[in-house]
Protein backbone atom coordinates (compact mmCIF):
# COMPACT_ATOMS: atom_id res chain seq x y z
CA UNK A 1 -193.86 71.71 -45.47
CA UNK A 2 -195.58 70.96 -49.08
CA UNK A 3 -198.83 71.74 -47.88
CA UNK A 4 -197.97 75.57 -46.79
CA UNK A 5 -197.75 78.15 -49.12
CA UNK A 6 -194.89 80.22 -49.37
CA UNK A 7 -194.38 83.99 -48.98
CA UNK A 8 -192.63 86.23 -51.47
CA UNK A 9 -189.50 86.22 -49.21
CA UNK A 10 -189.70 82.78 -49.43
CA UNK A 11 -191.10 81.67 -45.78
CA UNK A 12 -194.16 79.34 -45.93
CA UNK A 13 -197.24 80.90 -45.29
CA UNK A 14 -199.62 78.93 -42.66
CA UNK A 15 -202.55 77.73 -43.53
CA UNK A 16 -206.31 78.34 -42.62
CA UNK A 17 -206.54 74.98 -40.16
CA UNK A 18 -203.08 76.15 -38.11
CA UNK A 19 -204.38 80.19 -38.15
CA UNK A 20 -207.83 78.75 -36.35
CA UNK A 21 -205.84 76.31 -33.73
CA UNK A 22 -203.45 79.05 -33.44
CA UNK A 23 -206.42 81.62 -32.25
CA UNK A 24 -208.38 79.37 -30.58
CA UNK A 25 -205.60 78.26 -28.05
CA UNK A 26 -204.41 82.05 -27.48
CA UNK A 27 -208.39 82.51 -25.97
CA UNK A 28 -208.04 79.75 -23.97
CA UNK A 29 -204.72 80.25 -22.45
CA UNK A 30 -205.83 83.88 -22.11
CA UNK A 31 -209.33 83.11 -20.18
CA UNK A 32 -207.47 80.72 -18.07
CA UNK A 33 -205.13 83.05 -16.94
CA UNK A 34 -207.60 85.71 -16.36
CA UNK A 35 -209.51 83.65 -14.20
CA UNK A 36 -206.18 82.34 -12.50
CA UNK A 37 -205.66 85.77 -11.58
CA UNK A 38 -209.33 87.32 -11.11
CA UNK A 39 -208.86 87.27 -7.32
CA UNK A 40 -205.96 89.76 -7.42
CA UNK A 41 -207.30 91.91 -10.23
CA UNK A 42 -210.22 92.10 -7.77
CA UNK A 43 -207.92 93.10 -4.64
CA UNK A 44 -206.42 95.45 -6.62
CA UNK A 45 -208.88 98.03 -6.87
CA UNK A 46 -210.39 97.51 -3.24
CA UNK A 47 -206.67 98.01 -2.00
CA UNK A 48 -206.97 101.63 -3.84
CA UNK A 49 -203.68 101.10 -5.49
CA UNK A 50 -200.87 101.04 -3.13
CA UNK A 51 -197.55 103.22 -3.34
CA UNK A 52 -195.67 102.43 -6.07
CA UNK A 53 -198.72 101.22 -8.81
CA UNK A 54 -198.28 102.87 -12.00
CA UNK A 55 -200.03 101.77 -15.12
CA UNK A 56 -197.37 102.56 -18.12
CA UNK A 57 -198.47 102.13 -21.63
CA UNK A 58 -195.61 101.90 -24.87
CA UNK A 59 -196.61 101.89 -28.78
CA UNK A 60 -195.33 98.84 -30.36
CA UNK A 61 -195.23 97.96 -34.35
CA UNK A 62 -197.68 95.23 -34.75
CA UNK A 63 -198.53 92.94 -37.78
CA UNK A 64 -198.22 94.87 -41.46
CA UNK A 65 -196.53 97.68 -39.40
CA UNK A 66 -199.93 98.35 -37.48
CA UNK A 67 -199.26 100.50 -33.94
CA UNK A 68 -200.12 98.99 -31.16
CA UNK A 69 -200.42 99.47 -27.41
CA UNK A 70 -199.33 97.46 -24.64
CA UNK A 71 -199.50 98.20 -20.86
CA UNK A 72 -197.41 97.41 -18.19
CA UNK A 73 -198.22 97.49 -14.55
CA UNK A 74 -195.66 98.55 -11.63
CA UNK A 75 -195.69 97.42 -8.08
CA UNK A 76 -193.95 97.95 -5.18
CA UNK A 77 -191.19 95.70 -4.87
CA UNK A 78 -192.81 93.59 -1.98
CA UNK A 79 -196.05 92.75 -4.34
CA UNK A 80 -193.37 91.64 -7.12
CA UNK A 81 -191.92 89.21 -4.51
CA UNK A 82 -194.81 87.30 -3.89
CA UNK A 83 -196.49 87.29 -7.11
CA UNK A 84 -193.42 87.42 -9.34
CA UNK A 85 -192.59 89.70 -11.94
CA UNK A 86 -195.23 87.83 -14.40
CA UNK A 87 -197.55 90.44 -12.36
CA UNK A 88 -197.08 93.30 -14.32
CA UNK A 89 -197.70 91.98 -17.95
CA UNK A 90 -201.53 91.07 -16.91
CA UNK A 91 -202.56 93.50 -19.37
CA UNK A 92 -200.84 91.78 -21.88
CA UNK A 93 -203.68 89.28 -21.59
CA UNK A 94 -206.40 91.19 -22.74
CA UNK A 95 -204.09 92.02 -25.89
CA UNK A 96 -203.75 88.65 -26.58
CA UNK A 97 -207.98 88.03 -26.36
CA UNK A 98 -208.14 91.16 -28.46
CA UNK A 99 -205.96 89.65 -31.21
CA UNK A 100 -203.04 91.99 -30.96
CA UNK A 101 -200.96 89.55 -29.64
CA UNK A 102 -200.32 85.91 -30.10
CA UNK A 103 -199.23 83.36 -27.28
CA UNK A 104 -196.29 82.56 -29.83
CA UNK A 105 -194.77 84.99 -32.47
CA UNK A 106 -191.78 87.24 -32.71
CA UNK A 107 -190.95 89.95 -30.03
CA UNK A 108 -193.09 93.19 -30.03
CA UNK A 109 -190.52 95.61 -31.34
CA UNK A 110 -190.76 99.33 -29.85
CA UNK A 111 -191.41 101.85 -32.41
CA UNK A 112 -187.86 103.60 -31.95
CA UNK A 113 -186.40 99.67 -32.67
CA UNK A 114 -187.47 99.15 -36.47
CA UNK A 115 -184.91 100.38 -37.68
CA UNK A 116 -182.67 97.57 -36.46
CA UNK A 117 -184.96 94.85 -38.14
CA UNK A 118 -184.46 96.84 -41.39
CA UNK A 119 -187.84 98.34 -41.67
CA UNK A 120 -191.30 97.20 -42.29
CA UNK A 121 -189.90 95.28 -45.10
CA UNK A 122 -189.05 92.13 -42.58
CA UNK A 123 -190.76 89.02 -42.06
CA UNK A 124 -191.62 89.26 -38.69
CA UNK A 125 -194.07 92.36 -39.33
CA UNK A 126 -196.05 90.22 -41.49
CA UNK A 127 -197.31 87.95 -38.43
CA UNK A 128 -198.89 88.86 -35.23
CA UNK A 129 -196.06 89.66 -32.38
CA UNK A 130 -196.13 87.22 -29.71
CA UNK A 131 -196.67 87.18 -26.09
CA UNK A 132 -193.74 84.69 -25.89
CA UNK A 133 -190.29 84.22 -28.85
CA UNK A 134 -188.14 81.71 -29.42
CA UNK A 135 -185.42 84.40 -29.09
CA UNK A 136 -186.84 85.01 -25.36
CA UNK A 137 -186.49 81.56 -24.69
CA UNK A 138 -182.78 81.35 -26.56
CA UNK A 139 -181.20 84.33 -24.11
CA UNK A 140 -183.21 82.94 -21.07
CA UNK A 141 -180.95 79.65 -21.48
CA UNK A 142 -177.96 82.05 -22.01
CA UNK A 143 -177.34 79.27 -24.99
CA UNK A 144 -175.30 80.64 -28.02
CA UNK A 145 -178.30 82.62 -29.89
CA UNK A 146 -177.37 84.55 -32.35
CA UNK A 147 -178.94 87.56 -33.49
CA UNK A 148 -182.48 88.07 -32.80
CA UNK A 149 -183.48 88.86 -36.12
CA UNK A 150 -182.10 85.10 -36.66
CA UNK A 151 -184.17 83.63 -34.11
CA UNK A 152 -187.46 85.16 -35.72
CA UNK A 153 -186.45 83.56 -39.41
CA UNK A 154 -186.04 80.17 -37.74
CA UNK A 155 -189.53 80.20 -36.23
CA UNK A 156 -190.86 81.11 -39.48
CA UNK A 157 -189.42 78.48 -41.64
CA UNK A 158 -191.36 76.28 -39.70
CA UNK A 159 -194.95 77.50 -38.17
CA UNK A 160 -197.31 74.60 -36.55
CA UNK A 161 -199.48 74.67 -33.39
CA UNK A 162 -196.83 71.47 -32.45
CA UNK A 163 -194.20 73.87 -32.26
CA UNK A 164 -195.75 76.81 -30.79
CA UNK A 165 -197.45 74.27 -27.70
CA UNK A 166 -193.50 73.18 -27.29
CA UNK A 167 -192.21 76.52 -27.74
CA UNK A 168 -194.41 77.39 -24.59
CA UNK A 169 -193.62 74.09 -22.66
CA UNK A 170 -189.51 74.78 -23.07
CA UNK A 171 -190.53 78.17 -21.89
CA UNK A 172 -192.00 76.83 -18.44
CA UNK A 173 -189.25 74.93 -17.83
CA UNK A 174 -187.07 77.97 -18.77
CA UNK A 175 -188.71 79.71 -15.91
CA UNK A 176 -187.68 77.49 -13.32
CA UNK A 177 -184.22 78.32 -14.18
CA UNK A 178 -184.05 81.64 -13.20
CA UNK A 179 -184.36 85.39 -14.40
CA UNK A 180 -181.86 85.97 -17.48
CA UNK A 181 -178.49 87.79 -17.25
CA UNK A 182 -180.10 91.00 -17.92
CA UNK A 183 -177.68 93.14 -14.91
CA UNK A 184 -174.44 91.82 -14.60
CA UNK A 185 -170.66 92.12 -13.44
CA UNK A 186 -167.94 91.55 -16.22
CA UNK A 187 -165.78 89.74 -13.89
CA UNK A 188 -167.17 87.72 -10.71
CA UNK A 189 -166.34 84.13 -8.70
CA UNK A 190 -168.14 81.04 -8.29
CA UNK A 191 -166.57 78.36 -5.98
CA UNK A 192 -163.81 80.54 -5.61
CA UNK A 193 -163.05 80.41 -9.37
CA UNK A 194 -162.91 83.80 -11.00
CA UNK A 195 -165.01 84.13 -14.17
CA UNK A 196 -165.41 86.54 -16.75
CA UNK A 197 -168.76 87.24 -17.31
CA UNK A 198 -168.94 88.31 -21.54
CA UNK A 199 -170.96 87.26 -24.53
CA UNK A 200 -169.98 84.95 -26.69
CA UNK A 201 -169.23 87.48 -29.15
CA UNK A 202 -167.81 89.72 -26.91
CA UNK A 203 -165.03 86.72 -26.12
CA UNK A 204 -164.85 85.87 -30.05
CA UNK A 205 -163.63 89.47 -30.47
CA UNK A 206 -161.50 88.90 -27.72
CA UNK A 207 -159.35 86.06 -29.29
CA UNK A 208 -159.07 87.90 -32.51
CA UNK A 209 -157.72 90.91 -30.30
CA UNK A 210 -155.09 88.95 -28.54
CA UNK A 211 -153.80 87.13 -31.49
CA UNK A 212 -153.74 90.65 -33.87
CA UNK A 213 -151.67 91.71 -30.48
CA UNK A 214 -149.58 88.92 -29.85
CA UNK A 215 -150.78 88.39 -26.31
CA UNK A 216 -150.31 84.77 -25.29
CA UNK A 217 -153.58 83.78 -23.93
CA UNK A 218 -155.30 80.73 -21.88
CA UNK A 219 -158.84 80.19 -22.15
CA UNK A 220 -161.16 77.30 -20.22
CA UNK A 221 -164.35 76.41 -20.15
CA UNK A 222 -165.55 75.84 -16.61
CA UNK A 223 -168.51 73.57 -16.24
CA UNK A 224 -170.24 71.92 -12.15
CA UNK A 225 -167.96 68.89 -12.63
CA UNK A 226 -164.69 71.14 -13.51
CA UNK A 227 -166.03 72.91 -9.89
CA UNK A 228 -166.06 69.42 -8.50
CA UNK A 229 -162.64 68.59 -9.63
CA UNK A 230 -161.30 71.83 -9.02
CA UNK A 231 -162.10 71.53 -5.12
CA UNK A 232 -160.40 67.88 -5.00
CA UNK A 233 -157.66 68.84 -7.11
CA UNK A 234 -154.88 71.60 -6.15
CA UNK A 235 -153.01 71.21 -9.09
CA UNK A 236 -155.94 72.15 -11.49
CA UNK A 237 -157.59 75.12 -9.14
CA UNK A 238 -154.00 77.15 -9.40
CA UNK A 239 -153.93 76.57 -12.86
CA UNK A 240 -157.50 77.40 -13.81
CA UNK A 241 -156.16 80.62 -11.22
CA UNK A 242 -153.65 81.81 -13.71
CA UNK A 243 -155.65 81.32 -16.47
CA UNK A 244 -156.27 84.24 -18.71
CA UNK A 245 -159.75 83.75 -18.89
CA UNK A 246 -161.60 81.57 -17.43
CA UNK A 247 -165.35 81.05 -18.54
CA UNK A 248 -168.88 79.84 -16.97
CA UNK A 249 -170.42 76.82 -19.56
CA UNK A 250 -173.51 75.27 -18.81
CA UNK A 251 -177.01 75.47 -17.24
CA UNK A 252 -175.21 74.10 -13.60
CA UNK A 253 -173.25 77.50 -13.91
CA UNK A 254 -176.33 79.78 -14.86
CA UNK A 255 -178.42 78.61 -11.68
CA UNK A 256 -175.21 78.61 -9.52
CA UNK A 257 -175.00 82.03 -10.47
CA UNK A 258 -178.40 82.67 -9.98
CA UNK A 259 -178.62 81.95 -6.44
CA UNK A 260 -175.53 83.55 -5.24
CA UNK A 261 -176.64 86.91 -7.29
CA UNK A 262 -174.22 86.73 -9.61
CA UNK A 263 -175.96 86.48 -12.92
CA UNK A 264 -173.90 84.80 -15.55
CA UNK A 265 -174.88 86.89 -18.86
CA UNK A 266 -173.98 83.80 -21.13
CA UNK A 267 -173.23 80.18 -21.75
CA UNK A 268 -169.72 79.87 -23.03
CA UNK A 269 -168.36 76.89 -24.22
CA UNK A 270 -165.92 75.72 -26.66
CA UNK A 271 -168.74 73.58 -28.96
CA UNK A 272 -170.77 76.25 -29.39
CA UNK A 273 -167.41 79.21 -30.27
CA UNK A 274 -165.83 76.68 -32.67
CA UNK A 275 -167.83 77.28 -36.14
CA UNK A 276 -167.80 81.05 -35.05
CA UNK A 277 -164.21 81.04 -34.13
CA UNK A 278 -163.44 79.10 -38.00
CA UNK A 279 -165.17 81.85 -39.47
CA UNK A 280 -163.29 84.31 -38.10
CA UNK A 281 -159.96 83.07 -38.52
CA UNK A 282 -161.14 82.18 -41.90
CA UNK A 283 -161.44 86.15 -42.86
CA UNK A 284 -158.50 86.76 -40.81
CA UNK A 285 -156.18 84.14 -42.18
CA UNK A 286 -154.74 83.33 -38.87
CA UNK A 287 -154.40 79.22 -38.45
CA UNK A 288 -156.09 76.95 -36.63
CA UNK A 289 -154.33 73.32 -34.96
CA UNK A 290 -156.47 70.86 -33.31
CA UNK A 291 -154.63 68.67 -31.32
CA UNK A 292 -156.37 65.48 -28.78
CA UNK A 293 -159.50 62.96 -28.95
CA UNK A 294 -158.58 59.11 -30.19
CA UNK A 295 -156.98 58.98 -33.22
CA UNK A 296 -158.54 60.13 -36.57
CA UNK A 297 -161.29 61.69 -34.39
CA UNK A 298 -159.13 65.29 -34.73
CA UNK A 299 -158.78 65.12 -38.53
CA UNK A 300 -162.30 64.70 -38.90
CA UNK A 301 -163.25 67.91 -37.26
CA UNK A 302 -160.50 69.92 -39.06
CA UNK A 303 -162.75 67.89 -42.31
CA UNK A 304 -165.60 69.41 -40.96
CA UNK A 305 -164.63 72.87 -40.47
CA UNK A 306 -162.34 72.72 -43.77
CA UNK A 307 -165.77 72.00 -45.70
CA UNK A 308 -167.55 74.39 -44.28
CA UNK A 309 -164.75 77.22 -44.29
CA UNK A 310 -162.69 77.20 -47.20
CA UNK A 311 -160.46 79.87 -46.46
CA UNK A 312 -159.62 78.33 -42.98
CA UNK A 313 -155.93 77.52 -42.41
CA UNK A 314 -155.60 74.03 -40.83
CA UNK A 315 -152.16 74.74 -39.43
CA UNK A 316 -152.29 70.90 -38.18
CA UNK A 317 -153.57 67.69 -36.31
CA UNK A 318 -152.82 65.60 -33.35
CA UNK A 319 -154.74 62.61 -31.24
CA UNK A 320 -154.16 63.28 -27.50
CA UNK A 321 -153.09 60.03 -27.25
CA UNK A 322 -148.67 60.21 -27.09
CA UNK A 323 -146.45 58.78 -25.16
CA UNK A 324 -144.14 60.59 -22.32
CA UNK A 325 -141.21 59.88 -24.81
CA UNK A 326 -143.41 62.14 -27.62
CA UNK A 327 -143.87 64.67 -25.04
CA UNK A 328 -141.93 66.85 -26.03
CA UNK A 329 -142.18 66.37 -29.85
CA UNK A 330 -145.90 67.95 -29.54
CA UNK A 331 -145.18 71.39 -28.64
CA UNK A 332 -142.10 71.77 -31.07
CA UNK A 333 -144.45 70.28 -33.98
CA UNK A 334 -147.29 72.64 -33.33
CA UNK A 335 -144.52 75.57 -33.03
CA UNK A 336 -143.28 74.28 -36.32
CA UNK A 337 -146.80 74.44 -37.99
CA UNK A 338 -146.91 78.27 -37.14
CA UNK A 339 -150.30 77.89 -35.74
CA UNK A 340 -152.36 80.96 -33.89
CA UNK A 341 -154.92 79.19 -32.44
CA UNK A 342 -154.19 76.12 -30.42
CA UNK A 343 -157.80 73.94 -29.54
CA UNK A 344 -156.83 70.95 -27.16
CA UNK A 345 -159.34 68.47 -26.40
CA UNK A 346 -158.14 66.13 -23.42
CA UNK A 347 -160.85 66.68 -21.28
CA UNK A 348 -160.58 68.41 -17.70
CA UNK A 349 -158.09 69.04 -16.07
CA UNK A 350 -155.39 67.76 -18.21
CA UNK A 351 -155.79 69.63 -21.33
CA UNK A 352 -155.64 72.96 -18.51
CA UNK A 353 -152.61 71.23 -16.97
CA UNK A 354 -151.35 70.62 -20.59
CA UNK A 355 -151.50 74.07 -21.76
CA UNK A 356 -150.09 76.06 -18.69
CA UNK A 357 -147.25 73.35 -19.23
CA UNK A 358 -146.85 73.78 -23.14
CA UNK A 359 -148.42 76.69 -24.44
CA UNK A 360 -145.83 78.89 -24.89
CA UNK A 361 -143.40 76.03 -26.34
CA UNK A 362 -146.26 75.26 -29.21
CA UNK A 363 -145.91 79.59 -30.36
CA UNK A 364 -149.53 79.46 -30.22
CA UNK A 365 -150.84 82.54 -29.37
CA UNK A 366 -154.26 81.48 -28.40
CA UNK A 367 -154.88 77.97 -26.30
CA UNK A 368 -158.23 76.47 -25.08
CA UNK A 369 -159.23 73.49 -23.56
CA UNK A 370 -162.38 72.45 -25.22
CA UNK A 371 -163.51 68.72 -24.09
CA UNK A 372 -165.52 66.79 -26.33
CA UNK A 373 -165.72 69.16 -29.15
CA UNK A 374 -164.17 67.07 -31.66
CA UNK A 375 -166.09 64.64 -30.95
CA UNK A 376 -169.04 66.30 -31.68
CA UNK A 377 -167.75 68.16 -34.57
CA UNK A 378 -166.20 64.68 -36.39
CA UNK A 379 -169.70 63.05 -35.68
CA UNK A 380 -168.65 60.51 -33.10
CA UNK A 381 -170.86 61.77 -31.01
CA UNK A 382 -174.07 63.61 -31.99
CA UNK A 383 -174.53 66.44 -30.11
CA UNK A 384 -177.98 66.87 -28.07
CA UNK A 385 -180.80 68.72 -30.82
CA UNK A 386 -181.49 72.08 -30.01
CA UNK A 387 -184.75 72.26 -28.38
CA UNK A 388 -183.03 70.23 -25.66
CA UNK A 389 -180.16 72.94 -25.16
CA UNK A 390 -182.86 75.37 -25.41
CA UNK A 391 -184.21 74.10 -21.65
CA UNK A 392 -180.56 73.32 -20.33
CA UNK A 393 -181.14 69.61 -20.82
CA UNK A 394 -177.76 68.61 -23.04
CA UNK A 395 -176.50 66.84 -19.85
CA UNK A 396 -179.58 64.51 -19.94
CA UNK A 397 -178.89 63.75 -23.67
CA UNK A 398 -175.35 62.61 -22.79
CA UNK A 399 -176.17 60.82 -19.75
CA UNK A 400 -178.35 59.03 -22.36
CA UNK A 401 -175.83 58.17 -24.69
CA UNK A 402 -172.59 57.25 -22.46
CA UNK A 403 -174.69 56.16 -19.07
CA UNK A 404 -172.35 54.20 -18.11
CA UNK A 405 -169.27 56.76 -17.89
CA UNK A 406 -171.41 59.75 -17.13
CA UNK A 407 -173.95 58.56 -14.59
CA UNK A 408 -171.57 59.69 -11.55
CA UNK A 409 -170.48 62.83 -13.48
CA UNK A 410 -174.34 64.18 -13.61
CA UNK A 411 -176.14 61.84 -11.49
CA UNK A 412 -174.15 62.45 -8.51
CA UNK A 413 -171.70 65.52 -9.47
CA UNK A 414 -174.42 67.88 -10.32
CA UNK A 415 -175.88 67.20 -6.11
CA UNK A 416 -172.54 67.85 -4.79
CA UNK A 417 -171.72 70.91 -7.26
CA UNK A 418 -175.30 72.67 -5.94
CA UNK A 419 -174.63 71.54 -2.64
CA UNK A 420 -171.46 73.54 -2.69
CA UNK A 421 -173.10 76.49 -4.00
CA UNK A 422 -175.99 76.50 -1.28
CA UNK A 423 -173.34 76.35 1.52
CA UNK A 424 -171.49 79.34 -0.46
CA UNK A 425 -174.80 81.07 -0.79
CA UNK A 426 -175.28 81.05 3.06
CA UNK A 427 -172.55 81.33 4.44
CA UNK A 428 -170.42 83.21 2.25
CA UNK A 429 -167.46 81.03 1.61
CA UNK A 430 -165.52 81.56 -1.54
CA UNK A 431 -167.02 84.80 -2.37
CA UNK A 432 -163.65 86.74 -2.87
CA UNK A 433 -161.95 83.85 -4.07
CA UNK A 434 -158.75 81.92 -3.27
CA UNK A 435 -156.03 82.89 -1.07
CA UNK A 436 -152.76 84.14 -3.08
């Protein structure tokens, strides 16, 4: 980034050769479109705007805190069926051939919104909104994304046309996933497996609630292959049905949700909660025990987190590898640790199975099953970049790395898991969830 020139908050500012590529492929995308759609822009009028067409307009802060206005077109909801709701931003396109808009660039904010970005004062006023954000594409994913404002300062950092072109490509593919969890039920069932549907920092203040309150509490991460075991295995549904809380993780969980109208609002897993959940026991100074993985594997992630989080208590460490005569000796060490927060990474379904069993034994106050994160977080195992996540494709990136003990797992588990949720789609099978 030596050749940019840098802002006075710091954020490089792009060059002369990016501005031009950057304007030059907003016309092009923009005429493309336009002609893409002339034939309906031309039924439009001839069909002397049907029932339900409304043309609404709204005043948006533009670059240097310049107003702008965008329109929006309504249809009735039969035209938005066939054409998709992409229909009623078509004005949009003439902004963007006007120069009011970019194909790439931080959200237009509503005028009654500035104050939330801290005034004119921010970053993201001093570039031209775009038509597209990386913070669109973040909650489309339902991936853990932060804070908007967050999103906009990571695009920044790093403007180039290469970014922006696969900024737009992750976006396309984003599409085909679905709409976003924009309406959505706190509480609903998939496979018969009862979810609760929050943020993931609605469910961080969660655990800090229930360990401030003493309320023994069982959390899992459900994921398609958990679904797949879950129908095979008896033992594992009733536990996962006396669960606490039991949570949706992973794109296979978003579209499942999707198509049986159930829109899961975000993707909840235990990788991304852990350096939020550190952080908060950190300023809580509640403690933290990691037990499971091979050996060493569990120390290095309390390393990790220690490093990272100085004021985190590290009530303790375990390998999940014990024998049935040390059965019993893990519960009454944890206990002994005075640990809130039990993580215990086994894999599915016996770190479920383990907790029901042992929770209560250990005095934890909080236990989760979490999988591979210490794996992850020790750097055994890199975890798939970003822009990958960003498009739902972390599955491919460890199908890639472990082929030979995942290929059934995605390969042929992810058919059978949408399989399942097409037969529950159409003929309404596990909709209310399992018998009591």
């Amino acid at each position: 980034m030596s050749h940019l020139q840098t802002t006075p908050s710091g954020l490089p500012r792009p060059g002369l050769a990016y501005r031009l590529a950057k304007r030059l492929l907003d016309l092009g995308v923009a005429l493309v479109l336009l002609v893409a759609a002339a034939p309906l822009l031309l039924f439009l009028p001839w069909f002397k705007a049907p029932p339900g067409t409304r043309i609404s307009t709204g005043e948006f802060i533009g670059r240097g805190g310049k107003a702008i206005q965008l329109h929006v077109l309504g249809f009735p909801a039969w035209m938005v069926e066939i054409f998709g709701t992409g229909l009623a931003h078509l004005p949009r396109l003439f902004a963007l051939i006007g120069g009011r808009l970019t194909l790439v660039g931080p959200r237009p904010v509503p005028a009654g919104e500035l104050d939330d970005f801290g005034g004119l004062e921010h970053p993201r006023f001093r570039v031209v909104p775009g038509l597209v954000c990386l913070w669109w594409l973040r909650q489309r994913s339902n991936i853990d994304y932060g804070t908007e404002s967050g999103a906009d300062l990571d695009y920044l950092r790093a403007p180039s046309l290469r970014r922006d072109i696969a900024i737009l490509g992750r976006v396309l593919i984003a599409l085909a996933y679905g709409r976003g969890a924009s309406s959505w039920k706190a509480g609903h069932f998939i496979s018969g497996i009862r979810l609760i549907n929050l943020s993931m920092d609605n469910l961080l203040d969660a655990i800090v609630s229930a360990i401030d309150s003493r309320a023994r509490t069982r959390i899992a991460f459900v994921n398609p292959d958990c679904v797949n075991i879950a129908v095979r295995d008896a033992a594992y549904r009733r536990t996962l049905d006396r669960f606490e809380w039991v949570c949706a993780d992973g794109i296979g969980m978003k579209i499942a949700g999707s198509l049986l109208g159930q829109p899961v609002r975000q993707n909840l897993n235990g990788t991304d909660l852990f350096p939020r959940l550190c952080a908060a026991l950190s300023a809580s100074g509640h403690s933290l025990y990691l037990l499971g993985a091979r050996p060493g594997v569990a120390e290095a992630a309390a390393q990790w987190a220690l490093a990272r989080y100085p004021g985190l208590k590290i009530a303790g460490t375990r390998s999940g590898y014990f024998s049935s005569m040390e059965a019993d000796e893990v519960p009454a060490k944890i206990r002994a640790s005075g640990a809130d927060v039990l993580l215990v990474a086994m894999g599915a379904p016996r770190q479920e199975i383990w907790l029901e069993r042992n929770l209560e034994a250990s005095g934890a106050i909080v236990g989760m099953g979490v999988g591979g994160l210490f794996d992850f977080y020790s750097g055994r195992i890199p975890r798939a970049p970003l822009w990958l996540r960003e498009i739902g494709g972390e599955w491919v990136y460890r199908l890639m790395q472990e082929p030979g003990r995942m290929w059934r797992r995605y390969l042929v588990g992810n058919w059978i898991f949408l399989y399942r949720i097409f037969v529950e789609k159409f003929t309404g099978a596990n909709m209310k969830g399992p018998a009591k």
